[in-house]
C-alpha atoms as a PDB file:
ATOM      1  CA  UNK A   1       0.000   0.000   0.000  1.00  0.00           C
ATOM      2  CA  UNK A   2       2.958   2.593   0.732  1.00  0.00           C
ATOM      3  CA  UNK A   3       4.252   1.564  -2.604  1.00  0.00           C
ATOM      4  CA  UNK A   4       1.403   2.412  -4.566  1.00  0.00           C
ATOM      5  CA  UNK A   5       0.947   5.266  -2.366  1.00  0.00           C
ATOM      6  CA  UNK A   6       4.285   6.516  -3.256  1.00  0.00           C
ATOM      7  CA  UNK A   7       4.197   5.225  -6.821  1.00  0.00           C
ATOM      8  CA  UNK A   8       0.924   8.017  -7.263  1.00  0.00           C
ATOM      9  CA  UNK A   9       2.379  10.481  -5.704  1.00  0.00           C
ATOM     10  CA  UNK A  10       5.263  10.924  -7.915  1.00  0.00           C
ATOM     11  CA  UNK A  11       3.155  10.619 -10.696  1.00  0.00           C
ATOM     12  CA  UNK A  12       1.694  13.730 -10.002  1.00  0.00           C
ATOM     13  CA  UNK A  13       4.750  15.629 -10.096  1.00  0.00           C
ATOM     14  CA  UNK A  14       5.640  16.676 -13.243  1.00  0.00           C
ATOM     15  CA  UNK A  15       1.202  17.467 -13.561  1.00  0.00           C
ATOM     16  CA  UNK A  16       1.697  19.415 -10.886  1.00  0.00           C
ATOM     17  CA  UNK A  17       5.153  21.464 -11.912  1.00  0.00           C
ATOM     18  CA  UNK A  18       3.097  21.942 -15.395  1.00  0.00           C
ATOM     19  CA  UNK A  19      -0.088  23.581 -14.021  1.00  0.00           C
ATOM     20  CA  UNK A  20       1.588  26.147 -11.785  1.00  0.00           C
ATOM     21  CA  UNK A  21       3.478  27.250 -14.725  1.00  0.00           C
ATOM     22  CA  UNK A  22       0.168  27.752 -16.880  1.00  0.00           C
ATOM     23  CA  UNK A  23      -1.199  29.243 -14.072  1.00  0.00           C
ATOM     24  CA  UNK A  24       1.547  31.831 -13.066  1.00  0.00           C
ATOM     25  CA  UNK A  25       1.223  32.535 -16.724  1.00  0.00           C
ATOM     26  CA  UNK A  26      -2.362  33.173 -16.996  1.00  0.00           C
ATOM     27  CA  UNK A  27      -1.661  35.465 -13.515  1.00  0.00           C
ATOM     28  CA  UNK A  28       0.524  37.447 -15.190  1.00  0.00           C
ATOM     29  CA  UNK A  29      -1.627  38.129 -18.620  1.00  0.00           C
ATOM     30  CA  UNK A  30      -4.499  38.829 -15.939  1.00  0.00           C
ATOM     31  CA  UNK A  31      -2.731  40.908 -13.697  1.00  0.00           C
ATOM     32  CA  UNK A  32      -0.388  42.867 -15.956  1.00  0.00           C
ATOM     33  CA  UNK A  33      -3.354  43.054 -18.883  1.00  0.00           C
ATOM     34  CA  UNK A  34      -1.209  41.961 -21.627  1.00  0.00           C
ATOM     35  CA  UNK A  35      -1.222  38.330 -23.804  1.00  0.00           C
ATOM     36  CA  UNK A  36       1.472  36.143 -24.424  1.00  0.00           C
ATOM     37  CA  UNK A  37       0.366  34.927 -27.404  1.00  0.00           C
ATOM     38  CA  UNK A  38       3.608  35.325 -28.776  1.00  0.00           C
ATOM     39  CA  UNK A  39       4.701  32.462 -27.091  1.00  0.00           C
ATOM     40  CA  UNK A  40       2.021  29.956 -29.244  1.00  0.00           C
ATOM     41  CA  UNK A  41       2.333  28.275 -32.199  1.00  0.00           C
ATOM     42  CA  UNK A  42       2.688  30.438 -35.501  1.00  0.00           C
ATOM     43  CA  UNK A  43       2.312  27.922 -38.334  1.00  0.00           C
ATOM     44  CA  UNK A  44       5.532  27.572 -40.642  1.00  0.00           C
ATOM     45  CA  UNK A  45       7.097  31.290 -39.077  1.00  0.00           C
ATOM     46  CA  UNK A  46      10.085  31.596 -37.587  1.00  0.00           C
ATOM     47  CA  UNK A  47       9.009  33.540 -34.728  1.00  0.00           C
ATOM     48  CA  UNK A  48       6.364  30.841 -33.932  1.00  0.00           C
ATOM     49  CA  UNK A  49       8.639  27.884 -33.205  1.00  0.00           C
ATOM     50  CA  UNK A  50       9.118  28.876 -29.971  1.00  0.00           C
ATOM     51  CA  UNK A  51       5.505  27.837 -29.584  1.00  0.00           C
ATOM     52  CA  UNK A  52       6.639  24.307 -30.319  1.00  0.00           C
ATOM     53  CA  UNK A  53       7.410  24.359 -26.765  1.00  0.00           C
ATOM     54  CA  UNK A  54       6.318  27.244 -24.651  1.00  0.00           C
ATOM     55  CA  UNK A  55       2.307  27.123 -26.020  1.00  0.00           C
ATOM     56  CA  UNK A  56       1.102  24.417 -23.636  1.00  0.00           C
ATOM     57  CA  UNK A  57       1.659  27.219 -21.007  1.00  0.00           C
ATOM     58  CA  UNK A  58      -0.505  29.535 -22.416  1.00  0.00           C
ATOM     59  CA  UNK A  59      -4.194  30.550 -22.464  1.00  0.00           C
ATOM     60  CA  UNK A  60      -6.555  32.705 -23.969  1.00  0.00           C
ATOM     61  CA  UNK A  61      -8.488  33.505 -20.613  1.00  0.00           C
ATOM     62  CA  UNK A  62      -9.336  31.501 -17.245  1.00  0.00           C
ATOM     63  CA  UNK A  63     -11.800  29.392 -18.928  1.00  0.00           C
ATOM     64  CA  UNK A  64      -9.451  27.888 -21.619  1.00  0.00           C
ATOM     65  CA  UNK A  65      -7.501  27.080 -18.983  1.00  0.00           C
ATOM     66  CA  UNK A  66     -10.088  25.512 -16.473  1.00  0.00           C
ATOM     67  CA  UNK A  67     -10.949  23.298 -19.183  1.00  0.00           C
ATOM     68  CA  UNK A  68      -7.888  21.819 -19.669  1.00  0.00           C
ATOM     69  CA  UNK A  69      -6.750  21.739 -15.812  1.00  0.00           C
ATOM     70  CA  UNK A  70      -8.684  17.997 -15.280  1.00  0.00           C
ATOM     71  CA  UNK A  71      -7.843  16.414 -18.103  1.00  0.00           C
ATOM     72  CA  UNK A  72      -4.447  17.292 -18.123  1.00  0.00           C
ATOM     73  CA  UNK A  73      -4.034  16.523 -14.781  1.00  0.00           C
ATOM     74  CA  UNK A  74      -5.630  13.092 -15.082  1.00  0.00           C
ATOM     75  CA  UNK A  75      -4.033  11.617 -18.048  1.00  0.00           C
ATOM     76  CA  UNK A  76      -0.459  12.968 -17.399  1.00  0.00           C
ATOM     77  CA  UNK A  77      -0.788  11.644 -13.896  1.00  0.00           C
ATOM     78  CA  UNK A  78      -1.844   7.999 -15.351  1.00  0.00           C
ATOM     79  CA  UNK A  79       0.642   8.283 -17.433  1.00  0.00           C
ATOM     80  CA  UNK A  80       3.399   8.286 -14.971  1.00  0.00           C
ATOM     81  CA  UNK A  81       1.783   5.908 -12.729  1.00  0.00           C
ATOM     82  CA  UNK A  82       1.029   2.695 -15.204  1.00  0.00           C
ATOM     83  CA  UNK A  83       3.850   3.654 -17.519  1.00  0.00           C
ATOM     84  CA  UNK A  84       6.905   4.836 -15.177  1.00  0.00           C
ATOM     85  CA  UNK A  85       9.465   3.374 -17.484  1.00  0.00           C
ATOM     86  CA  UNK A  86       8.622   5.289 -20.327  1.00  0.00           C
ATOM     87  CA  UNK A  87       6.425   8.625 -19.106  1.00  0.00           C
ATOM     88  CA  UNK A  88       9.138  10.777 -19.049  1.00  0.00           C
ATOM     89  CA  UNK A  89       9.979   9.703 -23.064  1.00  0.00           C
ATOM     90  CA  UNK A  90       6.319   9.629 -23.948  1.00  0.00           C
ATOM     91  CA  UNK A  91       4.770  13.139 -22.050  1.00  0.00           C
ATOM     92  CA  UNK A  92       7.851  15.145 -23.495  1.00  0.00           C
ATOM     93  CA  UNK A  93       7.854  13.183 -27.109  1.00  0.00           C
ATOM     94  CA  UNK A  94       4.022  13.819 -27.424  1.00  0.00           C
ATOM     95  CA  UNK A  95       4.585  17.420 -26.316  1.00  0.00           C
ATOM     96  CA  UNK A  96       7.276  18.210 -28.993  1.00  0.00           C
ATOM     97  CA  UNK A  97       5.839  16.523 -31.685  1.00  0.00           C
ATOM     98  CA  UNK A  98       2.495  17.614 -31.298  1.00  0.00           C
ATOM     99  CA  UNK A  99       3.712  21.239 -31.439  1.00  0.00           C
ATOM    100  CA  UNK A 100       6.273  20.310 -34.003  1.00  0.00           C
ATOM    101  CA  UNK A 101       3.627  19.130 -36.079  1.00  0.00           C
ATOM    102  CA  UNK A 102       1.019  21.988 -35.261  1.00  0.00           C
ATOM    103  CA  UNK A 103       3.771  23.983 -36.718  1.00  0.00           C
ATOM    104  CA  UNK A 104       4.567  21.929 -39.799  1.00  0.00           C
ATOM    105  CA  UNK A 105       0.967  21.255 -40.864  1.00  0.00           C
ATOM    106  CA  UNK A 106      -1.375  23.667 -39.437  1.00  0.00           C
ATOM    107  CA  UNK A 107      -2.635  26.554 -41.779  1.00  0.00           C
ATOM    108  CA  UNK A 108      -3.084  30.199 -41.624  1.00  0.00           C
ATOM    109  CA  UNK A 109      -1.792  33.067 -39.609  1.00  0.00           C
ATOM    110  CA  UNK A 110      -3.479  32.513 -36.279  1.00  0.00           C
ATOM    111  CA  UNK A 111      -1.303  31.542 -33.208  1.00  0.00           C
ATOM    112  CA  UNK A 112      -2.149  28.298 -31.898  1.00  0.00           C
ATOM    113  CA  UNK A 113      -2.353  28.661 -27.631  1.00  0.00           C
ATOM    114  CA  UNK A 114      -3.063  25.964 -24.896  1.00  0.00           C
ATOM    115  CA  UNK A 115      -2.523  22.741 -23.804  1.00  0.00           C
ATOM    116  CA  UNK A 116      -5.417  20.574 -25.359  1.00  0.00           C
ATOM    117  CA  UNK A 117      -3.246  19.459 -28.416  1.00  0.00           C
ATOM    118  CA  UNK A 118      -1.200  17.709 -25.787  1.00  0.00           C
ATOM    119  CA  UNK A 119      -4.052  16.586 -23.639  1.00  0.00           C
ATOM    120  CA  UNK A 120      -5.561  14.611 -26.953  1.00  0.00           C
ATOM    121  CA  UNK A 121      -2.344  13.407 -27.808  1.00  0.00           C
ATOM    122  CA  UNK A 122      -2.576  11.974 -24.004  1.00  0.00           C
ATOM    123  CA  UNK A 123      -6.293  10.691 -24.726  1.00  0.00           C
ATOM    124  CA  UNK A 124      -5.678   8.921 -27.196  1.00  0.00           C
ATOM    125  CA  UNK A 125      -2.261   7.070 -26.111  1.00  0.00           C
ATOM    126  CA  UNK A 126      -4.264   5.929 -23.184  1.00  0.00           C
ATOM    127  CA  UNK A 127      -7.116   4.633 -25.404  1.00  0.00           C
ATOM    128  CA  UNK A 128      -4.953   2.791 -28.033  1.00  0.00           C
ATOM    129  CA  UNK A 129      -2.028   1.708 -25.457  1.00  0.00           C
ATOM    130  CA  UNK A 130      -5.270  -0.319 -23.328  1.00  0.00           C
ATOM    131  CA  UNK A 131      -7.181  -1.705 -26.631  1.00  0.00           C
ATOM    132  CA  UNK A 132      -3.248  -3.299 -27.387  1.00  0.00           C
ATOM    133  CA  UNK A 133      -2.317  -4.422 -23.944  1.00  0.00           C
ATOM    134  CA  UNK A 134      -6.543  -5.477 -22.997  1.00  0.00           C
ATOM    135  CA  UNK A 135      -4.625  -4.579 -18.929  1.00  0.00           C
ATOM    136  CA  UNK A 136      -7.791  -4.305 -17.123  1.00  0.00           C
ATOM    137  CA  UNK A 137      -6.469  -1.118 -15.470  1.00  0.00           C
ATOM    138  CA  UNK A 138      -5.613  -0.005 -18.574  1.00  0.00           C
ATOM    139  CA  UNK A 139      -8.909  -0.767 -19.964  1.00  0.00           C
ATOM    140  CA  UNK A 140     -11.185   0.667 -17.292  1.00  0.00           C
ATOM    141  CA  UNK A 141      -8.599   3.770 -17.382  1.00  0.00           C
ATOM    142  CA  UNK A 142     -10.164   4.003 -20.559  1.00  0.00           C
ATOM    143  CA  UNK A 143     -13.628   3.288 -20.067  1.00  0.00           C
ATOM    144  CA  UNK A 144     -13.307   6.530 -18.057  1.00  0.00           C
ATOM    145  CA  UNK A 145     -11.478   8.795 -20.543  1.00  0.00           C
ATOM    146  CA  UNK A 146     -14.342   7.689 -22.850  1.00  0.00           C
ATOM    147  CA  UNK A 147     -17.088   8.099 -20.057  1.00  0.00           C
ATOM    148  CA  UNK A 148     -15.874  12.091 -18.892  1.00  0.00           C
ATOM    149  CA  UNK A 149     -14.400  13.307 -21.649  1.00  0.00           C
ATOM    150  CA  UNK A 150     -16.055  11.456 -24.556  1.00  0.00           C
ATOM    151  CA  UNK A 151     -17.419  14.813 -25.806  1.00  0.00           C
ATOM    152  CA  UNK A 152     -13.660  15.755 -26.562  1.00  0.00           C
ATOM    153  CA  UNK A 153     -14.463  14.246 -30.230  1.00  0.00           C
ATOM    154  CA  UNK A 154     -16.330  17.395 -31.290  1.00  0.00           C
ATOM    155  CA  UNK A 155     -13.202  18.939 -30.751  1.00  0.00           C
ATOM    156  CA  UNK A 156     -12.371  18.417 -33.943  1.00  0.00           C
ATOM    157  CA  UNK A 157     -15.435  20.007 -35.837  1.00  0.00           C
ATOM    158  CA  UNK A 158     -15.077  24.086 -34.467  1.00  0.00           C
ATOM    159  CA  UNK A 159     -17.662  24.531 -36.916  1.00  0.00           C
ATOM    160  CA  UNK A 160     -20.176  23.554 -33.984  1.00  0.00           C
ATOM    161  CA  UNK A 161     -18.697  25.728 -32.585  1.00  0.00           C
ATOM    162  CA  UNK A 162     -18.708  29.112 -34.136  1.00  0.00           C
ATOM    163  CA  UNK A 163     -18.383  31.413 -31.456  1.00  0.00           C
ATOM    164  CA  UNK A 164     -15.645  30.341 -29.819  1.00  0.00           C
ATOM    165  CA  UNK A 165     -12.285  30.238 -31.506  1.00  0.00           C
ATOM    166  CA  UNK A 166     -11.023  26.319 -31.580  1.00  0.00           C
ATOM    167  CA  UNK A 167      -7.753  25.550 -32.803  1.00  0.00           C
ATOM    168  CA  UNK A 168      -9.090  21.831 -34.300  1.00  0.00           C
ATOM    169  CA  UNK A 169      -5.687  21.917 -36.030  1.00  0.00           C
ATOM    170  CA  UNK A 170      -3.871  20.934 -32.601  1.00  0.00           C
ATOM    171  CA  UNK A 171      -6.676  18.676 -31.003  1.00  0.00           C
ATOM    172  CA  UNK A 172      -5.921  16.710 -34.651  1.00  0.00           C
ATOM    173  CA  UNK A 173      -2.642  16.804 -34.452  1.00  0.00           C
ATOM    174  CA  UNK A 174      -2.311  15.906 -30.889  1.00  0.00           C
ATOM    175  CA  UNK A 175      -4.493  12.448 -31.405  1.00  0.00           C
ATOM    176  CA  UNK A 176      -2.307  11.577 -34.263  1.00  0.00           C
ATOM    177  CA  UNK A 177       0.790  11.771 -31.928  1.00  0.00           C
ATOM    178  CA  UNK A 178      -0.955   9.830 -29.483  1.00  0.00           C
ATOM    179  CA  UNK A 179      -1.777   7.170 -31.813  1.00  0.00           C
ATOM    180  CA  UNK A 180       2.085   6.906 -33.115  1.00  0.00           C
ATOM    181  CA  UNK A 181       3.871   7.119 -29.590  1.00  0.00           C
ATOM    182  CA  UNK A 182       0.958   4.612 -28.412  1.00  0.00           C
ATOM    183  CA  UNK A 183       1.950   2.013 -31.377  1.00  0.00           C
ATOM    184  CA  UNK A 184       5.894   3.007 -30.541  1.00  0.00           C
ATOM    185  CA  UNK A 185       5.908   2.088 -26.880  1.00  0.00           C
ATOM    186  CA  UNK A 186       3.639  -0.321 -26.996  1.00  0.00           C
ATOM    187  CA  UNK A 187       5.821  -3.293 -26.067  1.00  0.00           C
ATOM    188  CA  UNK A 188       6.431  -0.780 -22.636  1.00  0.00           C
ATOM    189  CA  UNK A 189       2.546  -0.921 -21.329  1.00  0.00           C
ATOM    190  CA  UNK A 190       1.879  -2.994 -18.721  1.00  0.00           C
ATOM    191  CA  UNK A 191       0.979  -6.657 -19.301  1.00  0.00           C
ATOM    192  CA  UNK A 192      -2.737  -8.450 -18.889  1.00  0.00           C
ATOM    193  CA  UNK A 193      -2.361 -10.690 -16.529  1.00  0.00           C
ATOM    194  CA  UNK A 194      -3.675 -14.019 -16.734  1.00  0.00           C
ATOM    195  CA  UNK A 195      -6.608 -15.654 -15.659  1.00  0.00           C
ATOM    196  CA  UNK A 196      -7.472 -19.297 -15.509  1.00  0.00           C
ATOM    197  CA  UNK A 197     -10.334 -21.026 -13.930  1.00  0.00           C
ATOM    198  CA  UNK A 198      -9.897 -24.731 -12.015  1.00  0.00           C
ATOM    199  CA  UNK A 199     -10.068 -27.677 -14.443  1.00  0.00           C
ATOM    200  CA  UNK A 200     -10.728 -31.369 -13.387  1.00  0.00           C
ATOM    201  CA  UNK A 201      -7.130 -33.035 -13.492  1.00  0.00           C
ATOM    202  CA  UNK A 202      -9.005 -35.926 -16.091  1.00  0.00           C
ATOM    203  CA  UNK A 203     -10.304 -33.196 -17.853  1.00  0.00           C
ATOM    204  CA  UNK A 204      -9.522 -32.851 -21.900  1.00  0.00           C
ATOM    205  CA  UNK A 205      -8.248 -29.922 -23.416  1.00  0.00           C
ATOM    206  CA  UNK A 206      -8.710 -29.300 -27.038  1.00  0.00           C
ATOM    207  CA  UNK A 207      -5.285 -27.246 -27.647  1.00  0.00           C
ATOM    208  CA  UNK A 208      -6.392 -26.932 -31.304  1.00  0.00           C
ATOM    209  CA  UNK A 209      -8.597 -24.346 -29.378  1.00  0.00           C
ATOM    210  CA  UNK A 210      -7.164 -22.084 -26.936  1.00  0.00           C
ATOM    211  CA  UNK A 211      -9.234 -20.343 -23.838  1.00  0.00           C
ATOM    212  CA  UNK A 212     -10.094 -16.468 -24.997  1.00  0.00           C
ATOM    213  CA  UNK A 213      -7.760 -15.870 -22.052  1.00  0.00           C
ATOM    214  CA  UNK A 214      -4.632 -17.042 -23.406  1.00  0.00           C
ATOM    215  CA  UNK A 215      -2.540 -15.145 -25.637  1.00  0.00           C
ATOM    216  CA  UNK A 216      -0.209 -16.142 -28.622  1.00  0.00           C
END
């Protein structure tokens, strides 16, 4: 029980670390009235690589960044706590590729702020990493991203969205991230264990047709 105790604890570290900084940083837009926009994404311009890895921290007001607190929070914190061999490889991959990409692929002159491209990329690792591995952890860690946050997939139509200004380019290319580092690091997921029920000693088995629980 310590263990695991211990073990979730420093998995909310680096979480933690991350949301102060994008909190100081929405402070000091707020406070000083000014926007550090500057500090996004600015498709294919030199002065917007930068934003390939300062424009998690930023937000456009308190509500941007209230909607991406939980999430972020949750699936970075799984992610060091089922994957501790690999987080640290996998959160800052996912976060400079995802922005790398933003910058490569997204279009037009808007600057792309905030930390949902990385939160999807997160989403989706999660989802594809369990549906590979069938760990039931992993799997019910899934059934929850899918129960809470299953409305993230409109995130990718800001058309439903008129009023509010949606950078769909990052939520897209933060899933695709999330599917590559999930296929990538696959082999690093925890295990399903396995399961077998008590058999009669006499009993025959027909090996030309394995239990569903065993695995080739």
């Amino acid at each position: 029980m310590k263990e695991e105790k211990k073990k979730l604890i420093t998995a909310t570290i680096v979480p933690i670390i991350m949301l102060l900084i994008m909190y100081l940083a929405m402070w000091l837009q707020w406070f000083f009235d000014f926007r550090l926009y500057f500090l996004g994404v600015h498709p294919l311009q030199i002065d917007g690589i930068i934003g390939i890895f300062t424009s998690v921290f930023i937000h456009g007001d308190w509500g941007h960044l209230a909607g991406n607190t939980l999430p972020f929070f949750l699936f970075t914190t799984a992610l060091f706590y089922y994957y501790p061999k690999v987080a640290h490889k996998v959160f800052f991959g996912m976060w400079f590729t995802s922005g790398l990409y933003l910058w490569l692929f997204a279009r037009g002159e808007a600057w792309h702020i905030g930390a949902s491209g990385l939160v999807y990329a997160m989403a989706t690792y999660h989802l594809l990493s369990a549906a590979l591995q069938r760990e039931i952890r992993l799997v019910s860690f899934s059934m929850l991203i899918i129960f809470l946050y299953g409305s993230m997939i409109w995130g990718f139509f800001p058309e439903f969205f008129p009023e509010q200004r949606i950078s769909w380019q990052a939520h897209f290319t933060g899933a695709i991230v999330g599917v590559v580092f999930a296929l990538f690091f696959h082999h690093h997921a925890p295990k399903g264990k396995q399961y077998f029920e008590d058999e009669d000693d006499d009993e025959e088995i027909d090996i030309d047709d394995p239990p569903y629980w065993m695995e080739e």
